[in-house]
N, C-alpha and C. Protein backbone atom coordinates (compact mmCIF):
# COMPACT_ATOMS: atom_id res chain seq x y z
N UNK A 1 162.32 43.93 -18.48
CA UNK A 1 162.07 44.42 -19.82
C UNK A 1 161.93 43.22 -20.76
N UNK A 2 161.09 43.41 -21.76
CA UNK A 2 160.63 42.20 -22.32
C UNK A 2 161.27 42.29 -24.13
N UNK A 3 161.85 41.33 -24.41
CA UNK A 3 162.41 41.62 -25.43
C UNK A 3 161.77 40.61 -26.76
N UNK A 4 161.61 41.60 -27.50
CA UNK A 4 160.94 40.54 -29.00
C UNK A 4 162.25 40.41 -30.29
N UNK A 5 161.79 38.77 -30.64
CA UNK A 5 162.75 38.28 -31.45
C UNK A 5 162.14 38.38 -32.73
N UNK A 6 163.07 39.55 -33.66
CA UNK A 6 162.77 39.63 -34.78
C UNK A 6 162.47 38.41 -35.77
N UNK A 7 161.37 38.34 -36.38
CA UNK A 7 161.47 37.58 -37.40
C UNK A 7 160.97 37.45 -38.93
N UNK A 8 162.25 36.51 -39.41
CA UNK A 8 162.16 36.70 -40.91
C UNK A 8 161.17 36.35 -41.82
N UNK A 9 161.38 36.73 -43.00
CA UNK A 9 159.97 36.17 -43.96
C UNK A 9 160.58 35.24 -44.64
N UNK A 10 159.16 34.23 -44.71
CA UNK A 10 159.46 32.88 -45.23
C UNK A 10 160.62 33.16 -46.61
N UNK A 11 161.55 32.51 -46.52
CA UNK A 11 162.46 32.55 -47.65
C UNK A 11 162.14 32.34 -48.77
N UNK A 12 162.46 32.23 -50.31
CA UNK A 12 162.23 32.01 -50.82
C UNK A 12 162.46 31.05 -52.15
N UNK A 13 162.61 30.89 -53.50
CA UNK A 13 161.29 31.74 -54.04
C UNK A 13 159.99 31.31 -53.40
N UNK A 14 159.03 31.77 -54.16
CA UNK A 14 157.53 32.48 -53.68
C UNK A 14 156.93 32.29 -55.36
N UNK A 15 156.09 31.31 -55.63
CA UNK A 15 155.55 30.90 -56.47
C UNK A 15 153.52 31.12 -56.31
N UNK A 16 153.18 31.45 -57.39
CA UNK A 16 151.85 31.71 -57.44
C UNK A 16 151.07 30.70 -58.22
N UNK A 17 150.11 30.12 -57.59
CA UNK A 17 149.61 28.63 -58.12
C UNK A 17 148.06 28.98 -58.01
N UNK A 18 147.35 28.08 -59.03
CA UNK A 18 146.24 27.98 -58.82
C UNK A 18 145.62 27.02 -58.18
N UNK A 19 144.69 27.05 -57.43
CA UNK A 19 144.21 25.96 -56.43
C UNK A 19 142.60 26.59 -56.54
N UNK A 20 141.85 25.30 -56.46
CA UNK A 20 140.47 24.96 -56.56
C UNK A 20 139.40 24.32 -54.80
N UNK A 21 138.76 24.55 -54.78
CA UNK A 21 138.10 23.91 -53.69
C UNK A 21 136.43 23.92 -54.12
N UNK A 22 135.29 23.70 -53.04
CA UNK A 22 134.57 23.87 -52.87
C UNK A 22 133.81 22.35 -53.57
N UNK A 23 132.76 22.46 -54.48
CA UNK A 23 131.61 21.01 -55.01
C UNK A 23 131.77 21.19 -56.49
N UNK A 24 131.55 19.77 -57.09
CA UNK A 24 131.64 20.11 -58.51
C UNK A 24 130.46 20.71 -59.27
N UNK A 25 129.86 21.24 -58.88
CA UNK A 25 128.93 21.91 -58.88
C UNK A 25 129.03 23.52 -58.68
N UNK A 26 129.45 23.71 -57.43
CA UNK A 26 129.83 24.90 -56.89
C UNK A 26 131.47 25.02 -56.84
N UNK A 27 132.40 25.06 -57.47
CA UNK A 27 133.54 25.05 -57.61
C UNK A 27 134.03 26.50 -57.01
N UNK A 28 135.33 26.38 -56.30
CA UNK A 28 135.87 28.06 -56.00
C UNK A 28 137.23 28.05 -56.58
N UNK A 29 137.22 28.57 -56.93
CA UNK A 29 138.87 28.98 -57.86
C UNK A 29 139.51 29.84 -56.82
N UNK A 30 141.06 30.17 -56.69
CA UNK A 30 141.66 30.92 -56.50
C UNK A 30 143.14 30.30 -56.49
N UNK A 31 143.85 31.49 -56.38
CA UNK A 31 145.24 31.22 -56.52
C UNK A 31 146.02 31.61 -55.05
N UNK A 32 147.11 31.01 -54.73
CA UNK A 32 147.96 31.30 -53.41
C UNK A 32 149.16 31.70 -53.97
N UNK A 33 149.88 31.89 -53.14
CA UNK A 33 151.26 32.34 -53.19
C UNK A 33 151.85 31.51 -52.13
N UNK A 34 152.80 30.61 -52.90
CA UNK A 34 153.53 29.63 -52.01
C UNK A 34 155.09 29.92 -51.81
N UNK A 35 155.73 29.58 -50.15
CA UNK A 35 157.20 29.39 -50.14
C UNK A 35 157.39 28.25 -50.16
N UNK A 36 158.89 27.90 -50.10
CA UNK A 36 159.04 26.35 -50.30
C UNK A 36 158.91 25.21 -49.69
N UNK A 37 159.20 23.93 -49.96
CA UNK A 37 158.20 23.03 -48.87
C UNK A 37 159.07 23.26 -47.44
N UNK A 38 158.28 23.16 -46.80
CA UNK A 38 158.19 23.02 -45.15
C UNK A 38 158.09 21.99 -44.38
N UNK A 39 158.14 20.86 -45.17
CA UNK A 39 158.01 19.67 -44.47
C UNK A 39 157.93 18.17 -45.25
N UNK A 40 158.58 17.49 -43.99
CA UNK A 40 158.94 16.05 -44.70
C UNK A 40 157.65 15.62 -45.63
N UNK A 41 156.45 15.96 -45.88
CA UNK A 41 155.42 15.40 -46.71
C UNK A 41 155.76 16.20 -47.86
N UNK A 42 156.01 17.33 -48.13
CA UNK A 42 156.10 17.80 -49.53
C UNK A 42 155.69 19.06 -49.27
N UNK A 43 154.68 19.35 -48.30
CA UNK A 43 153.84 20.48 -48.20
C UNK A 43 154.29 22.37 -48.89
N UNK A 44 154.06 22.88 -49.02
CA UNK A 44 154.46 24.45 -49.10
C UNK A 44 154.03 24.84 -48.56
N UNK A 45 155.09 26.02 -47.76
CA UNK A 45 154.53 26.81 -47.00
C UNK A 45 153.66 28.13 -47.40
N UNK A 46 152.49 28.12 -47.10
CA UNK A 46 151.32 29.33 -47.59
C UNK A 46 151.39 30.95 -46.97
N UNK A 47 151.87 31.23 -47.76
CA UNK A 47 152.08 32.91 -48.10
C UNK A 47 150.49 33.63 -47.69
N UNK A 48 149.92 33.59 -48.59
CA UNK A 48 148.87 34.05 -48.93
C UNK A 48 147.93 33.68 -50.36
N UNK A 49 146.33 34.09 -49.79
CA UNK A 49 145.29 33.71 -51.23
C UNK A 49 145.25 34.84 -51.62
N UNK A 50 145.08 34.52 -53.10
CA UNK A 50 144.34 35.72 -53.64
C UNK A 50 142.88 35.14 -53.88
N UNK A 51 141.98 36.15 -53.91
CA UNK A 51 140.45 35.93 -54.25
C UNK A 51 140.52 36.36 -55.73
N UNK A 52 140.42 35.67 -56.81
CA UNK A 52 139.81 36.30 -58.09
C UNK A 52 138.61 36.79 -58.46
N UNK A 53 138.09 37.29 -57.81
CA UNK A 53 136.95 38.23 -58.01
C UNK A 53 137.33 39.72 -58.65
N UNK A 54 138.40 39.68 -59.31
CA UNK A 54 138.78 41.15 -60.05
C UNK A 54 140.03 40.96 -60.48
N UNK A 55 139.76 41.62 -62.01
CA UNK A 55 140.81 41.04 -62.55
C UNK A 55 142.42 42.01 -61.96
N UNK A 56 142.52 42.43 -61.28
CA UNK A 56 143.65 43.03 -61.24
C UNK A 56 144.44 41.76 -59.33
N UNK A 57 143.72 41.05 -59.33
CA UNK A 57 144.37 40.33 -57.86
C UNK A 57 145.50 39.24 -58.99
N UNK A 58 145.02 39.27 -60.04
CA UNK A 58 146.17 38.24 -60.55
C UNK A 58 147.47 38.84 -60.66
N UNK A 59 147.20 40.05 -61.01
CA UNK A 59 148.77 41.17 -60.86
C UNK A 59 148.90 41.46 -59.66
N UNK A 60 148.30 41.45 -58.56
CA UNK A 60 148.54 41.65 -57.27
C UNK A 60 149.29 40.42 -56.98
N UNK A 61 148.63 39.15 -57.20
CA UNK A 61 149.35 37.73 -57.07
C UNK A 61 150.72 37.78 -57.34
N UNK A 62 151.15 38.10 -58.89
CA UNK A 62 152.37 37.98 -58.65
C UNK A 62 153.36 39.15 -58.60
N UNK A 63 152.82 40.30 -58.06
CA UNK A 63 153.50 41.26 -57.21
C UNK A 63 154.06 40.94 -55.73
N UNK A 64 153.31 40.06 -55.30
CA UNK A 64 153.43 39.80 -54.35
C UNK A 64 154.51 38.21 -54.27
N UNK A 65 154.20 37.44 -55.09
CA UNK A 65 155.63 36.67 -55.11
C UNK A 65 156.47 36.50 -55.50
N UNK A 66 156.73 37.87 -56.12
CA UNK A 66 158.05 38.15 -56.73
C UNK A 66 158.34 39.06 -55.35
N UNK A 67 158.02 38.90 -54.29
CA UNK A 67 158.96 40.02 -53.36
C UNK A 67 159.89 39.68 -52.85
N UNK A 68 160.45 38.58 -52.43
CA UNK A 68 161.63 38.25 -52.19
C UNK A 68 162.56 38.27 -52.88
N UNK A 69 162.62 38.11 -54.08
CA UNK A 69 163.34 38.35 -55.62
C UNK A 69 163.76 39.90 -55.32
N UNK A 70 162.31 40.66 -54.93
CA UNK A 70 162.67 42.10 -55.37
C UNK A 70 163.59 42.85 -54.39
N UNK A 71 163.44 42.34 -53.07
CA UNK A 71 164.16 42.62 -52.07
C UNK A 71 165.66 42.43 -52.01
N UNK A 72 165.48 41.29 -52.20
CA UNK A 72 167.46 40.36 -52.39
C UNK A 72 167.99 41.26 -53.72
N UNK A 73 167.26 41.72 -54.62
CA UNK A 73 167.91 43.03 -55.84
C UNK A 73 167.99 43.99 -55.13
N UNK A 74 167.41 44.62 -54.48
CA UNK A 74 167.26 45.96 -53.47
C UNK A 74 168.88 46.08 -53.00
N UNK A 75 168.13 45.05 -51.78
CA UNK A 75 169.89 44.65 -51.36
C UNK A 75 171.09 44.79 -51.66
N UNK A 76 171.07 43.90 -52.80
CA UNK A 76 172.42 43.64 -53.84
C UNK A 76 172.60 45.23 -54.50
N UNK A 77 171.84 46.08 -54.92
CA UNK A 77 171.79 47.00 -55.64
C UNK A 77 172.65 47.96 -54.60
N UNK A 78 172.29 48.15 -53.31
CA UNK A 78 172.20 49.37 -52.46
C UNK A 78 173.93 48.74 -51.82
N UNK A 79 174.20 47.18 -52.01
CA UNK A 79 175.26 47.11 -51.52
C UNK A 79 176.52 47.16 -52.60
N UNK A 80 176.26 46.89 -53.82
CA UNK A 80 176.73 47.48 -54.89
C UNK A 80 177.01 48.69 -54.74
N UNK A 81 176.39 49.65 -54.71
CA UNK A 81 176.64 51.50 -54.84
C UNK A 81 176.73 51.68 -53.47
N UNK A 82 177.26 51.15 -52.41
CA UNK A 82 178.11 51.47 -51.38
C UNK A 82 177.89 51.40 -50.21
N UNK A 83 176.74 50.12 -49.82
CA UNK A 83 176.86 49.96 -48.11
C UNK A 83 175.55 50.81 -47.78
N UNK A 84 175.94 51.39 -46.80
CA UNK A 84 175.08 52.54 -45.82
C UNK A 84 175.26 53.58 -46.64
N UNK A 85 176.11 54.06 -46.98
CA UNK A 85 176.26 54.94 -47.64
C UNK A 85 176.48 55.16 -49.15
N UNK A 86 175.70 56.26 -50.08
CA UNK A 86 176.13 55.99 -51.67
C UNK A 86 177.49 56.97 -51.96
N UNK A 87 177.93 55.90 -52.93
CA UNK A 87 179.25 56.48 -53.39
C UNK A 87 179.10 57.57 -54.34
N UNK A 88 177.73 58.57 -54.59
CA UNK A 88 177.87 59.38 -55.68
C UNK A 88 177.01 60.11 -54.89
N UNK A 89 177.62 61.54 -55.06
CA UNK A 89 176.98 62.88 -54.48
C UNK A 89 176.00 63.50 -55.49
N UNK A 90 175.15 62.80 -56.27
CA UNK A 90 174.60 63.83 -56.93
C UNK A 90 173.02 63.34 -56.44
N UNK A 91 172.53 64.61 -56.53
CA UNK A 91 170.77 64.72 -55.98
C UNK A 91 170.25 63.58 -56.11
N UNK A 92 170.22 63.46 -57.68
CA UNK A 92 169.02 62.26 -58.26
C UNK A 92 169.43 60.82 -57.67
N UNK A 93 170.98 60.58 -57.66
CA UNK A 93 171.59 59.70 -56.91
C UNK A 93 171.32 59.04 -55.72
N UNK A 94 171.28 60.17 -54.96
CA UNK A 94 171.41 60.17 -53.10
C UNK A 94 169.48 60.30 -53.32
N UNK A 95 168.64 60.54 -53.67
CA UNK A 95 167.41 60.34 -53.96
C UNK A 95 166.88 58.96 -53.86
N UNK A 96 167.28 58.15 -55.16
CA UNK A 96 167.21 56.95 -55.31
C UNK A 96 168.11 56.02 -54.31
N UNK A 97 168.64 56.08 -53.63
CA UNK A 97 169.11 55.50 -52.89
C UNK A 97 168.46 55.23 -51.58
N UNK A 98 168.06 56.50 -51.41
CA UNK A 98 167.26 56.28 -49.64
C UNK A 98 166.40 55.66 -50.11
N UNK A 99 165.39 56.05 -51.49
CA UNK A 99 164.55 55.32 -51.22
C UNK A 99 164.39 53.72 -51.43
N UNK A 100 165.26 53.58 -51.97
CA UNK A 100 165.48 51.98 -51.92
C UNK A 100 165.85 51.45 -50.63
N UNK A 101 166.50 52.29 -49.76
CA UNK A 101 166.87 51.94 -47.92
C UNK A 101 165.78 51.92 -47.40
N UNK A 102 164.89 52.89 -47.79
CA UNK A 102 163.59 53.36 -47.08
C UNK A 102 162.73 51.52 -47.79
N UNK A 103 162.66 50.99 -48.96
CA UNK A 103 161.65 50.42 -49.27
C UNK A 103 162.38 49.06 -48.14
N UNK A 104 163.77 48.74 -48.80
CA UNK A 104 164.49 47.28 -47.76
C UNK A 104 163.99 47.48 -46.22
N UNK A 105 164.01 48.82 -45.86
CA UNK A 105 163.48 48.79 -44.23
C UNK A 105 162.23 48.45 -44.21
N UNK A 106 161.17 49.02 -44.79
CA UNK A 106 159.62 48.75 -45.36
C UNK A 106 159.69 47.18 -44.75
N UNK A 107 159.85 47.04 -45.86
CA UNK A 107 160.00 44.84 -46.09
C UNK A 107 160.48 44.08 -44.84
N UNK A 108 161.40 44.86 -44.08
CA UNK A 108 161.93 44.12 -42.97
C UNK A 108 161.06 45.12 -41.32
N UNK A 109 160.57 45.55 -41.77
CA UNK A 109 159.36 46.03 -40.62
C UNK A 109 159.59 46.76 -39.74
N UNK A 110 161.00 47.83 -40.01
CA UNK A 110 161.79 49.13 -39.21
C UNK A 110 161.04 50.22 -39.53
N UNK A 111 160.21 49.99 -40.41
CA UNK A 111 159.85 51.73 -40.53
C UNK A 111 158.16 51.68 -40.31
């Protein structure tokens, strides 16, 4: 039986930068989403590009590197109000709760 080793997402923070390439002439814009450096040169480790070809990837940009932020609150939140389980029996309560279990599982790739 063959067994796979879970693994984590680059730690963070997760910063969104603009970066340029291409001719000065033909210039390409776009922005990445960086984790932190990765290596004795300085480097960052690369998340992901966004393409700016529409204005809504810049809010996608930093939706996306604020997720480690949003997760480690998740966390803290769900372990605050009680572990595995929430400490308050009421609907709207026990509602909001799974789904914040449901989103932390999301992120960590159980569901």
């Amino acid at each position: 039986m063959m067994t796979t080793k879970k693994v984590e997402h680059t730690p963070g923070p997760w910063t969104f930068e603009a970066f340029s390439f291409g001719t000065p002439t033909a210039p390409v814009s776009h922005k990445k989403i960086v984790g932190p450096v990765n290596d004795e040169h300085g480097s960052k480790n690369l998340i992901a590009e966004v393409h700016m070809n529409h204005p809504a990837h810049d809010a996608d940009g930093r939706l996306l590197a604020s997720a480690p932020d949003m997760l480690e609150a998740l966390e803290a939140a769900c372990e605050y109000l009680g572990g595995e389980t929430l400490n308050d029996d009421t609907p709207e309560g026990n509602r909001l709760y799974e789904k914040m279990r449901k989103v932390i599982e999301k992120a960590k790739g159980n569901l």
